[in-house]
N, C-alpha and C. Protein backbone atom coordinates (compact mmCIF):
# COMPACT_ATOMS: atom_id res chain seq x y z
N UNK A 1 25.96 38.41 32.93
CA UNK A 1 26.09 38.67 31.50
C UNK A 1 24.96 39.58 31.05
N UNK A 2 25.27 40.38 30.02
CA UNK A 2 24.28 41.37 29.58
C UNK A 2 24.75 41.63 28.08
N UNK A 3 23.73 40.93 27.40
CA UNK A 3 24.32 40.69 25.72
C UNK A 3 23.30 42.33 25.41
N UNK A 4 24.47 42.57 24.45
CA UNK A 4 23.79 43.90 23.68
C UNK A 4 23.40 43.76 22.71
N UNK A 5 22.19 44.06 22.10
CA UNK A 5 21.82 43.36 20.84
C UNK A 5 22.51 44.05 19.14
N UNK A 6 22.92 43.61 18.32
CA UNK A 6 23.55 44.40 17.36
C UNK A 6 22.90 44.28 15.73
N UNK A 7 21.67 43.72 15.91
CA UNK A 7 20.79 43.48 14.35
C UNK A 7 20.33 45.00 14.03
N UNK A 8 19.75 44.48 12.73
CA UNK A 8 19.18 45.66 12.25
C UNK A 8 18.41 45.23 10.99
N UNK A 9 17.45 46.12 10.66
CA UNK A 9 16.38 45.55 9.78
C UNK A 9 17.10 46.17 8.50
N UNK A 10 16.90 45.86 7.26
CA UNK A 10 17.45 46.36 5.97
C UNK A 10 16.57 46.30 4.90
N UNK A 11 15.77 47.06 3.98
CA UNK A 11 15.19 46.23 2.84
C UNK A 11 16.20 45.89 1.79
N UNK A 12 16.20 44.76 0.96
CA UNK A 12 17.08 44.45 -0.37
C UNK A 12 15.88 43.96 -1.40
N UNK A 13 16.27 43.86 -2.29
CA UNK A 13 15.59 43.01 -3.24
C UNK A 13 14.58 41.88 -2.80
N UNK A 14 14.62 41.17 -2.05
CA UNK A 14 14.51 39.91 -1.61
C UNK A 14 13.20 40.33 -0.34
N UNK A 15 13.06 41.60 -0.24
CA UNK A 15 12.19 42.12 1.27
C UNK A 15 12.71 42.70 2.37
N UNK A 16 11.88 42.84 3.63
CA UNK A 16 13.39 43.08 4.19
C UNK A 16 13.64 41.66 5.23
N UNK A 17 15.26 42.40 5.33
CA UNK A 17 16.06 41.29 6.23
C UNK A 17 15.91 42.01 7.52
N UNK A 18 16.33 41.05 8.71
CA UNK A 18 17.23 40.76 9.75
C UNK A 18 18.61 40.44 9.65
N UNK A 19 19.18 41.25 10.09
CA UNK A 19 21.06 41.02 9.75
C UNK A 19 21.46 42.14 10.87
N UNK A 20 22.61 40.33 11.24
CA UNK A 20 23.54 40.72 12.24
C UNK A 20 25.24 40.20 11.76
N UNK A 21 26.16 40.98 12.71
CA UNK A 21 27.22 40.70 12.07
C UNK A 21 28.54 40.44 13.21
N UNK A 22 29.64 39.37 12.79
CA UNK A 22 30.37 39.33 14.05
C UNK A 22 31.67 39.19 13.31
N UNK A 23 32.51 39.36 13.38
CA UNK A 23 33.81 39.83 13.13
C UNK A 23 35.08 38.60 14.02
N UNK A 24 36.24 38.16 13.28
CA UNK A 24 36.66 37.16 13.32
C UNK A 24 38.20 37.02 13.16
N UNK A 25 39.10 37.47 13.91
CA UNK A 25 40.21 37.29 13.74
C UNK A 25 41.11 36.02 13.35
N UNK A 26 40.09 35.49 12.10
CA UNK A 26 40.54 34.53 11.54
C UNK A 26 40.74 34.04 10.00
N UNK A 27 41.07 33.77 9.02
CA UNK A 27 41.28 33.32 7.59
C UNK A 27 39.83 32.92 7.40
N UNK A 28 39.13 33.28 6.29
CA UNK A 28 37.99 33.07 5.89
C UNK A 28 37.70 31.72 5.56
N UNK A 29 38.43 30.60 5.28
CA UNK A 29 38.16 29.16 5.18
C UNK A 29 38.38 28.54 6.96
N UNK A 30 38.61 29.07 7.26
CA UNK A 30 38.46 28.58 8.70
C UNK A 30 37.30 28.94 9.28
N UNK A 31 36.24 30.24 9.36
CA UNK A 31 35.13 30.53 9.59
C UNK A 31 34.13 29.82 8.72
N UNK A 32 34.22 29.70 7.55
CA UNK A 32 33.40 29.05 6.89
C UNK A 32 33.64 27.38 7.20
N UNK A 33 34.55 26.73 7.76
CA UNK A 33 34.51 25.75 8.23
C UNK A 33 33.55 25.77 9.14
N UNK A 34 33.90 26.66 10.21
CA UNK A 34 32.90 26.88 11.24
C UNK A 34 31.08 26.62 11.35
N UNK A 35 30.50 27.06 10.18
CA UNK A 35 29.80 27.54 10.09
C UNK A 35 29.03 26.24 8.48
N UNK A 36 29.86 25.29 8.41
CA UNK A 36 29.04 24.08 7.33
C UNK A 36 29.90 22.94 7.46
N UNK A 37 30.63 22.56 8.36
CA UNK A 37 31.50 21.29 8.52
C UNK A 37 31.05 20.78 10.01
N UNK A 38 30.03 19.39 9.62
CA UNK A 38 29.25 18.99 10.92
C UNK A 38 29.97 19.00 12.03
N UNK A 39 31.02 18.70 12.03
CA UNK A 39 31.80 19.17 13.92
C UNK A 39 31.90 20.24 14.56
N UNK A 40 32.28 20.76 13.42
CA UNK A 40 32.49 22.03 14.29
C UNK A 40 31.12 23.25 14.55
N UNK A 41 30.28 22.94 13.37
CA UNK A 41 28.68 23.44 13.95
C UNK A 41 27.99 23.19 15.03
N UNK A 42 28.26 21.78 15.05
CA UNK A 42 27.87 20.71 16.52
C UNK A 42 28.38 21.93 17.57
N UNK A 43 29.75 22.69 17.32
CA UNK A 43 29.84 23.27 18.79
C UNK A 43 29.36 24.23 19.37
N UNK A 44 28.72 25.07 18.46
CA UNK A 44 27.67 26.10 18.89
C UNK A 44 26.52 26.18 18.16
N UNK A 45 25.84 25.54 17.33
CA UNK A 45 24.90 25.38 17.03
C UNK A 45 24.07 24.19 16.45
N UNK A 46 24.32 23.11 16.33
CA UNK A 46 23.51 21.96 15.84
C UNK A 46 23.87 20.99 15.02
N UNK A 47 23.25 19.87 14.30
CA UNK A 47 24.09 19.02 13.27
C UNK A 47 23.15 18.97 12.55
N UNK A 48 24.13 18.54 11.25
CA UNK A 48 22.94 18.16 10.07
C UNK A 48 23.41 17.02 9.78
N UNK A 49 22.30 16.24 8.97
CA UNK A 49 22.77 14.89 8.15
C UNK A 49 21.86 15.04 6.96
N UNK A 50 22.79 13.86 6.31
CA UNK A 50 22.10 14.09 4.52
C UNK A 50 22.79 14.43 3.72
N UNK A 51 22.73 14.14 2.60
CA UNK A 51 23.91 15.06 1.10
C UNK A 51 23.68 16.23 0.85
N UNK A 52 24.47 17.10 1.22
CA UNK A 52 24.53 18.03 1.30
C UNK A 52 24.71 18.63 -0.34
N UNK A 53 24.47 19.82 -0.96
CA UNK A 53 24.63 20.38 -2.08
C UNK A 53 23.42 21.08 -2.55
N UNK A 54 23.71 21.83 -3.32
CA UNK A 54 22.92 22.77 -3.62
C UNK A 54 21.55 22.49 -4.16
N UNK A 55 20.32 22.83 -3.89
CA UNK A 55 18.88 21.72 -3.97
C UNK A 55 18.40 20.89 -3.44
N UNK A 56 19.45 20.23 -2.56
CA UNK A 56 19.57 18.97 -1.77
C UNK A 56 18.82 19.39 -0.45
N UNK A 57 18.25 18.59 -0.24
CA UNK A 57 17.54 18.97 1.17
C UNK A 57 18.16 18.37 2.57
N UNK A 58 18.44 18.73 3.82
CA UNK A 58 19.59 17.86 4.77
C UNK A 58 18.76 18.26 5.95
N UNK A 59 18.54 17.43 7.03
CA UNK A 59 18.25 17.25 8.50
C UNK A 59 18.86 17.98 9.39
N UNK A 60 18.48 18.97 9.69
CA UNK A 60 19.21 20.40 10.74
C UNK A 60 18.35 19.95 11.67
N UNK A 61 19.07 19.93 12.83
CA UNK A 61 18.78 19.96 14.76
C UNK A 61 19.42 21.23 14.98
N UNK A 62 18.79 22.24 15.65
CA UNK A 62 19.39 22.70 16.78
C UNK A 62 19.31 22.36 18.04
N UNK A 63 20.69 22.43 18.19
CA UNK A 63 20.97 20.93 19.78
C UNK A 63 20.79 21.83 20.93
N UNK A 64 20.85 23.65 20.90
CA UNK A 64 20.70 24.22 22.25
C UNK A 64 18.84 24.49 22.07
N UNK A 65 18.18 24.15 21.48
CA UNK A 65 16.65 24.53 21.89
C UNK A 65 16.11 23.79 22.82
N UNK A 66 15.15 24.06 23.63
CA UNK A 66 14.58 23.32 24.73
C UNK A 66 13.84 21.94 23.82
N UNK A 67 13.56 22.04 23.22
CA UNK A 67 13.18 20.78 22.02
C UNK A 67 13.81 20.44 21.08
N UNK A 68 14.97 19.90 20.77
CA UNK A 68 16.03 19.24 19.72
C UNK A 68 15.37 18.73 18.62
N UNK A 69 14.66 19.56 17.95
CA UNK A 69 14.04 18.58 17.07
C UNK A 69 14.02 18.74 15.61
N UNK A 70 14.35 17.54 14.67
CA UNK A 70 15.23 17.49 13.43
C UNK A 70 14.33 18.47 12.49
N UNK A 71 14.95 19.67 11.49
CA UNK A 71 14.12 20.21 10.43
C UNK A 71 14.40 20.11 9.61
N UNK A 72 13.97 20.13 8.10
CA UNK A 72 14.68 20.50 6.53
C UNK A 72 15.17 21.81 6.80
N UNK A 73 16.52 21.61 5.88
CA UNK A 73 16.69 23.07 5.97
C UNK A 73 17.44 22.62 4.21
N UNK A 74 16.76 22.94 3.45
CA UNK A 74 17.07 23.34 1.78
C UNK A 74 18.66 24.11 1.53
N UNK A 75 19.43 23.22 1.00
CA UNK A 75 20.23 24.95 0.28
C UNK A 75 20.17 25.23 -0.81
N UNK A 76 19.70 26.67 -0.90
CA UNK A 76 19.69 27.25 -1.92
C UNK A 76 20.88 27.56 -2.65
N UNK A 77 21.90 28.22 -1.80
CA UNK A 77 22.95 28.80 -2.69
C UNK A 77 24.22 28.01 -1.70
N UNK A 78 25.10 27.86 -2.48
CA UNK A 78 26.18 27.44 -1.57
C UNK A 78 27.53 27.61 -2.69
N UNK A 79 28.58 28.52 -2.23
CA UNK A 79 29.43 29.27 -2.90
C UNK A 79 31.00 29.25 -1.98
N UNK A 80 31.34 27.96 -1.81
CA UNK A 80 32.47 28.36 -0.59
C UNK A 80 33.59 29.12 -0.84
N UNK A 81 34.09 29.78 -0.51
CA UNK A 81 33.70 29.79 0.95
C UNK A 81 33.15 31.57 1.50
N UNK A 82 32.22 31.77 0.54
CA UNK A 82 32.01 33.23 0.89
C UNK A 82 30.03 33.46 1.04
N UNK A 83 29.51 32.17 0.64
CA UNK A 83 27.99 32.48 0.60
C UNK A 83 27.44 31.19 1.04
N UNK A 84 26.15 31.08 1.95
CA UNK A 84 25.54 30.05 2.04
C UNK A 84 24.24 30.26 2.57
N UNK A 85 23.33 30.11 1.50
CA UNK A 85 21.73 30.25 1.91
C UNK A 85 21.06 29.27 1.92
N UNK A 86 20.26 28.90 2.93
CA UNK A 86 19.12 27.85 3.16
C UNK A 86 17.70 28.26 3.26
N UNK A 87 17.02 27.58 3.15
CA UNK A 87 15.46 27.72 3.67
C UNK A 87 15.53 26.71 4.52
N UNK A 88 15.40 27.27 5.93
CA UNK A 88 14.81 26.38 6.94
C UNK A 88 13.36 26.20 7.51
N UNK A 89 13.28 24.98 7.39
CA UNK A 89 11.31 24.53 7.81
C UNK A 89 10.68 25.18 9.10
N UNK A 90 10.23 25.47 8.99
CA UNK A 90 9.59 26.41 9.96
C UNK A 90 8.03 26.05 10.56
N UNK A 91 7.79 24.96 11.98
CA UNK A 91 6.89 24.74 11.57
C UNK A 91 5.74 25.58 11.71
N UNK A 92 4.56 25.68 11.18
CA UNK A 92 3.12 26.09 10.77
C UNK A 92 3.34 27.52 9.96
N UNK A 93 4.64 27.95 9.38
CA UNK A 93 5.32 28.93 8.47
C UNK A 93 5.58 28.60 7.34
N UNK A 94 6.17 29.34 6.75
CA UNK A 94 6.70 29.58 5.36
C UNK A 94 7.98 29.06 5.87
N UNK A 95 9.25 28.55 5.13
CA UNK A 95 10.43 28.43 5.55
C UNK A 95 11.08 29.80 5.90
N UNK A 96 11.92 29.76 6.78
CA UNK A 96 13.05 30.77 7.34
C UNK A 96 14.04 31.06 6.09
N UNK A 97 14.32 32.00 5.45
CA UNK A 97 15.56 32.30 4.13
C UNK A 97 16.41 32.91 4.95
N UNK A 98 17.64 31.69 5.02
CA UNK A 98 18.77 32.29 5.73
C UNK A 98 19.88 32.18 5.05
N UNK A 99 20.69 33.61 4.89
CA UNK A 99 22.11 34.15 4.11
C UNK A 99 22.96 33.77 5.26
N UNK A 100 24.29 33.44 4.87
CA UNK A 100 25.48 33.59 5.72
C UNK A 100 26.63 34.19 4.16
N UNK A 101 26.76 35.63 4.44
CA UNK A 101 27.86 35.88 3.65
C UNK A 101 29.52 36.36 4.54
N UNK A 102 30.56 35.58 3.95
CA UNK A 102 31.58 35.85 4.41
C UNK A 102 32.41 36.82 3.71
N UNK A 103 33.18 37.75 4.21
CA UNK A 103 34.32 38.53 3.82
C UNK A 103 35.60 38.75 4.77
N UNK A 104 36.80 38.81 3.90
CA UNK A 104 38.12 38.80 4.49
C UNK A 104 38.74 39.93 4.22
N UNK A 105 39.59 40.69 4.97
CA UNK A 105 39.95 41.94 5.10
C UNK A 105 40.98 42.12 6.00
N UNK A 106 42.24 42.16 5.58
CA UNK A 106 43.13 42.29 6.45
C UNK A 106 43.50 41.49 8.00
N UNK A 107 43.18 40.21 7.22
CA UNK A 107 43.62 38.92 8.76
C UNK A 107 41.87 38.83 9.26
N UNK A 108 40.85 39.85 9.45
CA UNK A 108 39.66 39.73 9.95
C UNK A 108 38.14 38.77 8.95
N UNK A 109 37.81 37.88 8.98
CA UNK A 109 36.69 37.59 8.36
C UNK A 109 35.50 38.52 8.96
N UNK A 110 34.42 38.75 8.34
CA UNK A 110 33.65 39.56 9.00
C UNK A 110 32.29 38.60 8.31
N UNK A 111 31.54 37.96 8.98
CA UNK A 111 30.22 37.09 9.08
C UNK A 111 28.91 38.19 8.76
N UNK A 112 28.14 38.06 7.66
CA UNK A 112 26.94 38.69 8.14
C UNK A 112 25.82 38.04 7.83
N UNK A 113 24.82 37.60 8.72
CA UNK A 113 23.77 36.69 8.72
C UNK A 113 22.64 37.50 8.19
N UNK A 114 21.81 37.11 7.99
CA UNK A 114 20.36 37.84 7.16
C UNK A 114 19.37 36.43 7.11
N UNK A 115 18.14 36.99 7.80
CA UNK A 115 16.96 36.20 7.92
C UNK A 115 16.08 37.20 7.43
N UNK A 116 15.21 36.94 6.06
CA UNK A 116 14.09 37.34 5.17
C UNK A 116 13.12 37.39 6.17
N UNK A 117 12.52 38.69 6.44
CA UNK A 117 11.48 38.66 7.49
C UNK A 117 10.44 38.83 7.04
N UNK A 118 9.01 37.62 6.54
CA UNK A 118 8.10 37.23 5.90
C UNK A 118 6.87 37.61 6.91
N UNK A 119 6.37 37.50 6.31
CA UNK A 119 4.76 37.43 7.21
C UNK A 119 4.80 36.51 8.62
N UNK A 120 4.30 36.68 9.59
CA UNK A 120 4.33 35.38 10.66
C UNK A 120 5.52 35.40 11.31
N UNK A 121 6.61 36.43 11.13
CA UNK A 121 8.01 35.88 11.37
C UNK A 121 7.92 37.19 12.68
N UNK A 122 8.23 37.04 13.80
CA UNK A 122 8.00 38.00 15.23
C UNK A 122 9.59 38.81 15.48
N UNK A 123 10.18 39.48 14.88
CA UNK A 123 11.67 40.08 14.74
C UNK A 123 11.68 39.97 16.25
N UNK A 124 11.09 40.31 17.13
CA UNK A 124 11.30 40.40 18.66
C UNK A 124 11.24 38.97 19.36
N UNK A 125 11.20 37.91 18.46
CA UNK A 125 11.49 36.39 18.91
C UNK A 125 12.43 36.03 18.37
N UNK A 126 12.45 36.09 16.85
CA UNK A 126 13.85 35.62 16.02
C UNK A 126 15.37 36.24 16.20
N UNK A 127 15.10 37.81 16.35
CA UNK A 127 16.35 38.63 17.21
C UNK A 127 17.11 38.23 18.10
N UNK A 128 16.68 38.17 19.56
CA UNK A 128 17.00 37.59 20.40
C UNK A 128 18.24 36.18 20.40
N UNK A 129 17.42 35.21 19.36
CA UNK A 129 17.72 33.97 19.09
C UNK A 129 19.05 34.15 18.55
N UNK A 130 19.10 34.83 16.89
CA UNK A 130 20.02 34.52 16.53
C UNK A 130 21.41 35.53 16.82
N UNK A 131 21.01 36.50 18.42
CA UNK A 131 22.02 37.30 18.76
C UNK A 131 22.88 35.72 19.39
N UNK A 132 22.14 35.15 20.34
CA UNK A 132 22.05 34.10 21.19
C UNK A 132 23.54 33.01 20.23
N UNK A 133 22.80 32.52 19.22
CA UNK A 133 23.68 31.93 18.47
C UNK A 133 25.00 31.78 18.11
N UNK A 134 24.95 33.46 17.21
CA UNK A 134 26.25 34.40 16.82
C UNK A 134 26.95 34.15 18.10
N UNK A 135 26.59 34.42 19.21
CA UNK A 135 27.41 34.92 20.41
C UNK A 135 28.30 33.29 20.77
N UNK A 136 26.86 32.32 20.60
CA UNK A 136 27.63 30.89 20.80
C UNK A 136 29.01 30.61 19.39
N UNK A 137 28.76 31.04 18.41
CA UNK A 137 30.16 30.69 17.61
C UNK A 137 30.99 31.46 17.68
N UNK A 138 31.03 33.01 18.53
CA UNK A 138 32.45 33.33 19.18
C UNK A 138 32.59 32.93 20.15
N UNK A 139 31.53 31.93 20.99
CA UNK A 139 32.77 31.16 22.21
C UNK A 139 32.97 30.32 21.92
N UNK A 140 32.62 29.48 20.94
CA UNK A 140 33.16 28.27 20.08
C UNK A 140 34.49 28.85 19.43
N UNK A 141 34.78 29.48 19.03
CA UNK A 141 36.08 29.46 18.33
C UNK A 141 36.57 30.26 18.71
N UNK A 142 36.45 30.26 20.12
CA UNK A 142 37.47 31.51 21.04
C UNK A 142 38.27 30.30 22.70
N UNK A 143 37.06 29.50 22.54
CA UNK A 143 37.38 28.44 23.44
C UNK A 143 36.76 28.84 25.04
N UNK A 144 36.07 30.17 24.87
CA UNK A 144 35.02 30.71 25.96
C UNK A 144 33.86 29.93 26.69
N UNK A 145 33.12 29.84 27.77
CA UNK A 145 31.88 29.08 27.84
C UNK A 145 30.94 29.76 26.65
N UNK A 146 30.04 28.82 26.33
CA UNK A 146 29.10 28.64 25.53
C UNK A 146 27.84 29.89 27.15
N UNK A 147 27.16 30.81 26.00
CA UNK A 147 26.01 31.62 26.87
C UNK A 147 24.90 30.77 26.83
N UNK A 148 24.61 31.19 27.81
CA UNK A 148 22.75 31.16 27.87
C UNK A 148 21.48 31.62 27.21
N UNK A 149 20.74 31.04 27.16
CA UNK A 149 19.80 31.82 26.05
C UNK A 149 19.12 33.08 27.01
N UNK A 150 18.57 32.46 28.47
CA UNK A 150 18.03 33.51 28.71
C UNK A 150 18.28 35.03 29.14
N UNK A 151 19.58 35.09 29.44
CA UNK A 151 19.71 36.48 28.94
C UNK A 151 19.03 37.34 27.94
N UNK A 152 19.74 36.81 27.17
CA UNK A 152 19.13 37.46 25.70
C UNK A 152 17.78 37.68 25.42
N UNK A 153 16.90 36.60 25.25
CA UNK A 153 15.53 36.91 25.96
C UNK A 153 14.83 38.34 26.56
N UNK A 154 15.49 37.99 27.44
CA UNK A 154 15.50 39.59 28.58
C UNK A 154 15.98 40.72 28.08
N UNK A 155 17.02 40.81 27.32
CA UNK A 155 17.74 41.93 26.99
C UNK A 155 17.74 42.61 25.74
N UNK A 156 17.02 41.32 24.71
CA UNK A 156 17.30 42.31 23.43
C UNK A 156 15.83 42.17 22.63
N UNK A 157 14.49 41.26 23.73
CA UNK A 157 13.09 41.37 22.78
C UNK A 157 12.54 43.04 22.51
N UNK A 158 12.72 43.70 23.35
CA UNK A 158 12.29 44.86 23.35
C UNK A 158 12.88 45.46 22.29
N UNK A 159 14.44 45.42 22.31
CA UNK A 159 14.70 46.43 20.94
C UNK A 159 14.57 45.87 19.84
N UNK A 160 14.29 44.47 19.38
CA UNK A 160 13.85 43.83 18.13
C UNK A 160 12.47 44.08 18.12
N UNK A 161 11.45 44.31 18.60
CA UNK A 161 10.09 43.97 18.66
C UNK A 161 10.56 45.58 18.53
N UNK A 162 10.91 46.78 18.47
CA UNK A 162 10.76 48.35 18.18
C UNK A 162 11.50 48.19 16.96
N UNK A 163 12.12 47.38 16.16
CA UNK A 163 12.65 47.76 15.02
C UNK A 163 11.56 47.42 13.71
C-alpha cells in the first residue's frame, strides 16, 4: 500500500486550517451517520459516551492509537446533517478545532475535514494521521480491510511537514 496524501493548508477566518476531503457515493444522512452515530464510528474510528449536544462535553477514544485513551472532545457546532465541530483535548495543548462539513451533489456526498492549526500543532504529525483515518471510513463503508497507520507515516510526513 502507498497512501497519497491529499490535505492542504487554507487560511479562513478562524486561522489557518488543515483540510482534507473524501468523496462518497452515498445520500448525505447516511455519511453523516457514519461519522456521529456510536456504531458505526466504532468502525473506523473510535467511540464516544456521554450526552451528546451542543456545549455538552462527551468521552472520545480513539480505538486505532497505540494508547486507547478516553479524551473530551466539546461540541461546538452540531447542524445535522451537514456540520459538526468539536474541540478535542489535546494533551499538554490547546484543544484540537475540528470541522466535519458535509455536501450532496448529484448521488455523491463530498466530506471535508478541517483541523485549526494553532501553535504546538506539527502539520507533519497531524497530516499523516488524519489521511490515515479518512482512508479508514472509506473502508468502513466500502466493506474493504481497515489500513495501517504505518504507511502513512512513511509516506505523507514529508509533504505535510513542507506545507
Amino acid at each position: 500500500m502507498n497512501p497519497t496524501p491529499t490535505g492542504a493548508l487554507r487560511t479562513t477566518v478562524v486561522g489557518r486550517e488543515l483540510v482534507l476531503e473524501r468523496t462518497f457515493h452515498a445520500p448525505i444522512d447516511d455519511v453523516w451517520a457514519s461519522v456521529t452515530e456510536p456504531e458505526r464510528l466504532d468502525r473506523w474510528i473510535g467511540t464516544w459516551s456521554g450526552e451528546a449536544g451542543v456545549g455538552r462535553t462527551v468521552s472520545f477514544t480513539m480505538t486505532a492509537e497505540e494508547e486507547a485513551v478516553a479524551e473530551d472532545a466539546t461540541i461546538v457546532e452540531c447542524e445535522p446533517p451537514r456540520r459538526l465541530v468539536v474541540d478535542l483535548a489535546s494533551p499538554g495543548d490547546a484543544p484540537w478545532r475540528l470541522s466535519l462539513d458535509l455536501a450532496e451533489a448529484d448521488g455523491l456526498t463530498t466530506l471535508t475535514f478541517a483541523q485549526v492549526v494553532t501553535d504546538g500543532v506539527d502539520v507533519g504529525d497531524v497530516g499523516p494521521g488524519w489521511e490515515f483515518y479518512l482512508d479508514r471510513l472509506v473502508a468502513a463503508r466500502t466493506g474493504h480491510p481497515l489500513p495501517t497507520f504505518d504507511p502513512y507515516l512513511e509516506a505523507h510526513q514529508a509533504y505535510y511537514s513542507s506545507l
